[in-house]
C-alpha atoms as a PDB file:
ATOM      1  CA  UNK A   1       0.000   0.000   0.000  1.00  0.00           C
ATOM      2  CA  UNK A   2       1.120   3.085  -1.112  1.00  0.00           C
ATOM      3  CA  UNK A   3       0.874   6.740   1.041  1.00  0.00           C
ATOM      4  CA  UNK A   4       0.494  10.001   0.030  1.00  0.00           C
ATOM      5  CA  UNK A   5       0.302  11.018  -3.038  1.00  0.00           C
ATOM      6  CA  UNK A   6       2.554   7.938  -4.904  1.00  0.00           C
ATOM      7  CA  UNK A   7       0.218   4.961  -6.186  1.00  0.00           C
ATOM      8  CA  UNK A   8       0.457   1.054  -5.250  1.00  0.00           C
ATOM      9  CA  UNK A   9       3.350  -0.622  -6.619  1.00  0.00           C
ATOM     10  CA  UNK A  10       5.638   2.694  -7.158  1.00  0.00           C
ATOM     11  CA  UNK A  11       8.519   1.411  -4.867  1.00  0.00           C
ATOM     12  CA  UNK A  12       8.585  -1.811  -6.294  1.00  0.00           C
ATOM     13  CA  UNK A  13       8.959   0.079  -9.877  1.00  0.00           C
ATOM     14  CA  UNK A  14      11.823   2.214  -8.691  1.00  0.00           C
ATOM     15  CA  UNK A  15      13.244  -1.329  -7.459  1.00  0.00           C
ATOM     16  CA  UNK A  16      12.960  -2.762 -10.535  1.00  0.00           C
ATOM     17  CA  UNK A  17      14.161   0.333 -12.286  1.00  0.00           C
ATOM     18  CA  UNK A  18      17.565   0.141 -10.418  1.00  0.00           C
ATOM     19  CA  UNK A  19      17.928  -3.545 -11.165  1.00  0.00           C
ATOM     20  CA  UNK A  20      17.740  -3.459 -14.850  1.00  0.00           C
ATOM     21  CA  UNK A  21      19.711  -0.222 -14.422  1.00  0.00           C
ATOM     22  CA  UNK A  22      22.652  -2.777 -13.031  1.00  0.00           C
ATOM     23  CA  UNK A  23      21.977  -5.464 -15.580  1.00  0.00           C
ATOM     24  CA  UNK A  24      22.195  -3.278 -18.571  1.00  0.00           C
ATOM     25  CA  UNK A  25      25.472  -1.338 -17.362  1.00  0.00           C
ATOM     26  CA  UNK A  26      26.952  -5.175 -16.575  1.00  0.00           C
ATOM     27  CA  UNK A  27      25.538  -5.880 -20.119  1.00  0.00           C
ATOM     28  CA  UNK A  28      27.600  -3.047 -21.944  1.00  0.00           C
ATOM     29  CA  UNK A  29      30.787  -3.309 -20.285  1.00  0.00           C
ATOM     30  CA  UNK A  30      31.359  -6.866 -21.307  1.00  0.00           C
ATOM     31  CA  UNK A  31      33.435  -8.028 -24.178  1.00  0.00           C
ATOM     32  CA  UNK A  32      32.369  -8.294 -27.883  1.00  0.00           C
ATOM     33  CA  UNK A  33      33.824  -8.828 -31.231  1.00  0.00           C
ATOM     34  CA  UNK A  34      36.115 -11.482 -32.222  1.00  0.00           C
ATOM     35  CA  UNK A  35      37.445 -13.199 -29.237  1.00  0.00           C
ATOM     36  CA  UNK A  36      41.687 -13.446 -29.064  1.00  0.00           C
ATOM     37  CA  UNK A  37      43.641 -16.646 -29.357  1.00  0.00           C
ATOM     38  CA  UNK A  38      46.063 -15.736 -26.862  1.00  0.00           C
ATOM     39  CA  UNK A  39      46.022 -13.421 -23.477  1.00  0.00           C
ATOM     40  CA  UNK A  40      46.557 -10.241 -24.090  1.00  0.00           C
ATOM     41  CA  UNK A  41      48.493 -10.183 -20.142  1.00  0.00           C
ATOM     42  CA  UNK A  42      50.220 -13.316 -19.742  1.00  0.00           C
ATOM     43  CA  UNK A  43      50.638 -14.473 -23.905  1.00  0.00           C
ATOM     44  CA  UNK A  44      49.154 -18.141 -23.056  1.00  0.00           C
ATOM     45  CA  UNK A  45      46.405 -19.493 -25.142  1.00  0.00           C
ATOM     46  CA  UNK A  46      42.817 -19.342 -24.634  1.00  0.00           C
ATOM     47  CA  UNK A  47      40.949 -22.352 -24.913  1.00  0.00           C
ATOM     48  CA  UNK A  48      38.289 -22.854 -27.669  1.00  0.00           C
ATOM     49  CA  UNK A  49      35.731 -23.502 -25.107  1.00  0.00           C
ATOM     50  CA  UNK A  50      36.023 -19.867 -23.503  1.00  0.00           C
ATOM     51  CA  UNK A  51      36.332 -18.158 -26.858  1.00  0.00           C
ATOM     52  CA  UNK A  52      33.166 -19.946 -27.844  1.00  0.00           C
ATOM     53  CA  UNK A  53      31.467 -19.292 -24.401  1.00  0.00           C
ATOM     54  CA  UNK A  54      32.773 -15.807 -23.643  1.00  0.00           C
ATOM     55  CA  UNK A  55      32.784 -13.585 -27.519  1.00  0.00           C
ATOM     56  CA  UNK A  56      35.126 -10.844 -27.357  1.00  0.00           C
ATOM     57  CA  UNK A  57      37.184 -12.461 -24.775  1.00  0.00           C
ATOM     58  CA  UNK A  58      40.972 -11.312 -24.039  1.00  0.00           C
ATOM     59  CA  UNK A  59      42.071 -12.617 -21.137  1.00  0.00           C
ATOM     60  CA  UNK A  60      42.807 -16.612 -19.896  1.00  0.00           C
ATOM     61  CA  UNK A  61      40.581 -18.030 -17.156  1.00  0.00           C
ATOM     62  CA  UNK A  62      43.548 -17.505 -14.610  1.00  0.00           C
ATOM     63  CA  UNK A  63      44.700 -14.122 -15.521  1.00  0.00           C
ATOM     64  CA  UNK A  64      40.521 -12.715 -15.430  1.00  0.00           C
ATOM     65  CA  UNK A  65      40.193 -14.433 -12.351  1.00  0.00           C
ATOM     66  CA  UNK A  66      42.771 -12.239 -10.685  1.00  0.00           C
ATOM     67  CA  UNK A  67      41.308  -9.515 -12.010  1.00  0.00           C
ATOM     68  CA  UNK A  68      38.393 -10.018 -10.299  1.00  0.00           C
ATOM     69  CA  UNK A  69      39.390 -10.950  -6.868  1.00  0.00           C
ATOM     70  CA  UNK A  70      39.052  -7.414  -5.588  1.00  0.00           C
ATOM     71  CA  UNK A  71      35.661  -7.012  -6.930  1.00  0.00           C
ATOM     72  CA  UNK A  72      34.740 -10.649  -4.848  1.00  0.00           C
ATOM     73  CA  UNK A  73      36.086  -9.444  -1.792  1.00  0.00           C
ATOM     74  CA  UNK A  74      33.517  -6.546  -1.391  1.00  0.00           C
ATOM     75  CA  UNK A  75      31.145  -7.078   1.566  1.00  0.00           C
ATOM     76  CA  UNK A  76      27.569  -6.737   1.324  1.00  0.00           C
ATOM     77  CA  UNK A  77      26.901  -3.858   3.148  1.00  0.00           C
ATOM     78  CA  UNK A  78      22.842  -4.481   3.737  1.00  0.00           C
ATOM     79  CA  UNK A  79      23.527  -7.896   5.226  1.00  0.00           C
ATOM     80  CA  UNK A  80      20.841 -10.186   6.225  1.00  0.00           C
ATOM     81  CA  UNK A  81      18.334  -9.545   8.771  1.00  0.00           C
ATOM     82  CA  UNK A  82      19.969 -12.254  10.744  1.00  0.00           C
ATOM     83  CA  UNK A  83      23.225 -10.699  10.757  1.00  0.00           C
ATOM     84  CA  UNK A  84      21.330  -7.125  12.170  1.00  0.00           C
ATOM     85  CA  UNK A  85      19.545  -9.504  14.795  1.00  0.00           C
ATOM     86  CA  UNK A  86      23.240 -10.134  16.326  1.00  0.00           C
END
């Protein structure tokens, strides 16, 4: 139930709003084109199966995965109810 002067459901659409907000900014920053053969940090090759999986892709499975260890590390800052119930 809404109050004031905002109708039923308007919080949910800003909700919604801000997700697909996220997913289309994910969706443009990832890779397209043609995929490279080898890694553009470390020079080894990149399997068939990521190039097929991943288009656009320019970076080995162990060189992207250090990339994104910082990015895995960053705590969820709402936490769970249970954690606020501590």
């Amino acid at each position: 139930m809404a109050g004031g002067w905002s109708r039923d459901g308007a919080v949910q659409d800003q909700i919604d709003d801000t997700v697909m907000d996220a997913v289309l900014a994910a969706r443009a920053s990832l890779p397209v084109g043609e995929s490279e053969r080898y890694c553009t940090i470390c020079g080894e090759d990149i399997p068939e199966g990521r190039r097929w999986a991943v288009p656009g892709v320019r970076t080995c499975v162990s060189c992207q995965s250090g990339r994104d260890r910082p990015f895995a590390s960053t705590p969820n800052r709402r936490g769970s109810k249970d954690s606020q119930l501590r």
